[in-house]
Protein backbone atom coordinates (compact mmCIF):
# COMPACT_ATOMS: atom_id res chain seq x y z
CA UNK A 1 -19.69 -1.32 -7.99
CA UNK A 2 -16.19 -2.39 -6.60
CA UNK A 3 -14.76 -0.29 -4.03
CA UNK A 4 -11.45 1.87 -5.14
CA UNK A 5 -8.22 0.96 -3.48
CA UNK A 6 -5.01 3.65 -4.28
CA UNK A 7 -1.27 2.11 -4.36
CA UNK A 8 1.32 3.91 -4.09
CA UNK A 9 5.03 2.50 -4.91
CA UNK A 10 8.02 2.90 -7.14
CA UNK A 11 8.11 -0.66 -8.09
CA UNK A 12 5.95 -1.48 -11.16
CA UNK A 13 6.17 -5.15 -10.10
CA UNK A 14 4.43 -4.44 -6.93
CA UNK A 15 1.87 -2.10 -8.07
CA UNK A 16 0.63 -5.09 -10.35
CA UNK A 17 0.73 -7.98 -8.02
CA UNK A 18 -1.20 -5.35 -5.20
CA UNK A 19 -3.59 -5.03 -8.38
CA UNK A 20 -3.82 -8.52 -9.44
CA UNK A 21 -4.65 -9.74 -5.73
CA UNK A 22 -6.86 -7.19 -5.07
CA UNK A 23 -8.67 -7.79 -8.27
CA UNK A 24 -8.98 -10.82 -7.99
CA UNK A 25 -11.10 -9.84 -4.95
CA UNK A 26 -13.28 -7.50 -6.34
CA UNK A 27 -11.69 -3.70 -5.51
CA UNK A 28 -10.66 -1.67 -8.00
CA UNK A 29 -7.24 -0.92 -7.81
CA UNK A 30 -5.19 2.63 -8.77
CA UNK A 31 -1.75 2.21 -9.07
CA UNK A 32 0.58 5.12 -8.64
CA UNK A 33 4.34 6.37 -8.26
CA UNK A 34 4.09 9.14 -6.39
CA UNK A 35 2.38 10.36 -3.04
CA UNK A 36 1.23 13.51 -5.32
CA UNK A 37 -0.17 12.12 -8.35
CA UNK A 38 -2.39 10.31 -5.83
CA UNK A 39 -3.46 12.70 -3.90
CA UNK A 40 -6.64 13.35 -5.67
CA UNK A 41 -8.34 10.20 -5.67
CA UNK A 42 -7.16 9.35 -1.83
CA UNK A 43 -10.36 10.85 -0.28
CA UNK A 44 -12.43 8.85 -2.26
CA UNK A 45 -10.94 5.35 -1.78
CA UNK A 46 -11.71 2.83 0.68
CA UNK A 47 -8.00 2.81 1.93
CA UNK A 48 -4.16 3.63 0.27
CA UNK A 49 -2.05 0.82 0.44
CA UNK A 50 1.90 2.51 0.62
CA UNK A 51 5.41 1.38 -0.06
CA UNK A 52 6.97 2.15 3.28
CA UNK A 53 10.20 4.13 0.63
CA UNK A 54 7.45 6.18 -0.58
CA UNK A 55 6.80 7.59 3.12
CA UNK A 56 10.39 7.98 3.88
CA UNK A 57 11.42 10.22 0.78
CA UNK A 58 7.90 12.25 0.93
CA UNK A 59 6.92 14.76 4.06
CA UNK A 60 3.22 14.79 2.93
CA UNK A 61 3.42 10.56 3.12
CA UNK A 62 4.80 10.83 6.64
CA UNK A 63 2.51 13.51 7.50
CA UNK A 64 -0.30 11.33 6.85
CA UNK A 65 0.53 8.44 8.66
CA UNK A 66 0.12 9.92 11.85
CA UNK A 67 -3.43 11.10 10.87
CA UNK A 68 -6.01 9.14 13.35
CA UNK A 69 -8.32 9.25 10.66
CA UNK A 70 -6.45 7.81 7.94
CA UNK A 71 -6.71 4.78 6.21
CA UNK A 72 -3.32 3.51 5.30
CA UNK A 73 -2.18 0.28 4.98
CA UNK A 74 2.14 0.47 4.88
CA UNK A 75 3.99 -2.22 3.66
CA UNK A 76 7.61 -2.23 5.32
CA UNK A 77 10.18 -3.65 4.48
CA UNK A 78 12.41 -4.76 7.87
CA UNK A 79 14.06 -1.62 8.43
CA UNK A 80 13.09 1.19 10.64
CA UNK A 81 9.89 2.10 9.48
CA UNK A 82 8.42 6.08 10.27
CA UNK A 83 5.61 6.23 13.14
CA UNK A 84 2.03 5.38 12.64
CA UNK A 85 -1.13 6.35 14.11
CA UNK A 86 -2.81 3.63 15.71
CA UNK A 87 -5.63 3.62 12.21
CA UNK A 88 -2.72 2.68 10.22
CA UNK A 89 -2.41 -1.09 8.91
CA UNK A 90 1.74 -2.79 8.87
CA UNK A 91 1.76 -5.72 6.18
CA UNK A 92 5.87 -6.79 6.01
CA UNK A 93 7.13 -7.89 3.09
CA UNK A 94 7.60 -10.43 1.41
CA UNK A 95 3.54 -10.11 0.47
CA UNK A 96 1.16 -12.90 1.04
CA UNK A 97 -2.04 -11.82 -0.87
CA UNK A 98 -4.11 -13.37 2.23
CA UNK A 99 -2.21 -10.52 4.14
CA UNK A 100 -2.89 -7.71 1.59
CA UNK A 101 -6.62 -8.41 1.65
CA UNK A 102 -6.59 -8.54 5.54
CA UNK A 103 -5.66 -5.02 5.64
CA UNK A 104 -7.76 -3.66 3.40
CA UNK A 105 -10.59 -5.56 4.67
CA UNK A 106 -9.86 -3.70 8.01
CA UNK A 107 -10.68 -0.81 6.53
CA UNK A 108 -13.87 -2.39 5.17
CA UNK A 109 -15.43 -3.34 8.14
CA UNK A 110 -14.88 -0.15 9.56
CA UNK A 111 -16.69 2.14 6.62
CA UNK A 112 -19.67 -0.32 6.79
């Protein structure tokens, strides 16, 4: 059974290359546009992967990345990004796949 990934962005484009990579490597990927209409399935995933404008325009986004025990993996985008907890995984963009599935794979090798 592949492991569930959430992403989280505005950007259609994005949410279908982070789903396409990821496929490719076996997770199950569930795309989203909002912090809130992914809040239900979060607990359940192996990590959310989240567009670094999506934590700057919601409180509950930035909230969470200070949790220890999250499992976040932000994607920034050069600008000043909000703090992290130390748990949290930084990917820049532009994307490499190769770096996508290194931070989810973090979260991976933790759970197991």
């Amino acid at each position: 059974m592949p492991q569930t990934i959430v992403a989280i962005a505005t950007d259609d484009a994005l949410l279908r290359s982070l789903e396409f990579a990821l496929g490719v490597e076996g997770y199950l990927v569930h795309p989203y546009g909002s912090w809130q209409a992914a809040r239900e399935l979060m607990a359940a995933s192996l990590c959310v992967i989240v567009d670094v404008d999506i934590c700057r325009k919601d409180p509950d986004a930035r909230r969470s990345l200070l949790d220890p025990t999250s499992r976040i993996v932000m994607l920034t985008d050069g600008m000043p990004s909000p703090n992290v907890s130390a748990s949290a995984r930084l990917i820049s963009k532009p994307l490499e796949g190769a770096d996508i599935v290194e931070g989810v794979s973090h979260f991976r090798r933790v759970r197991t």
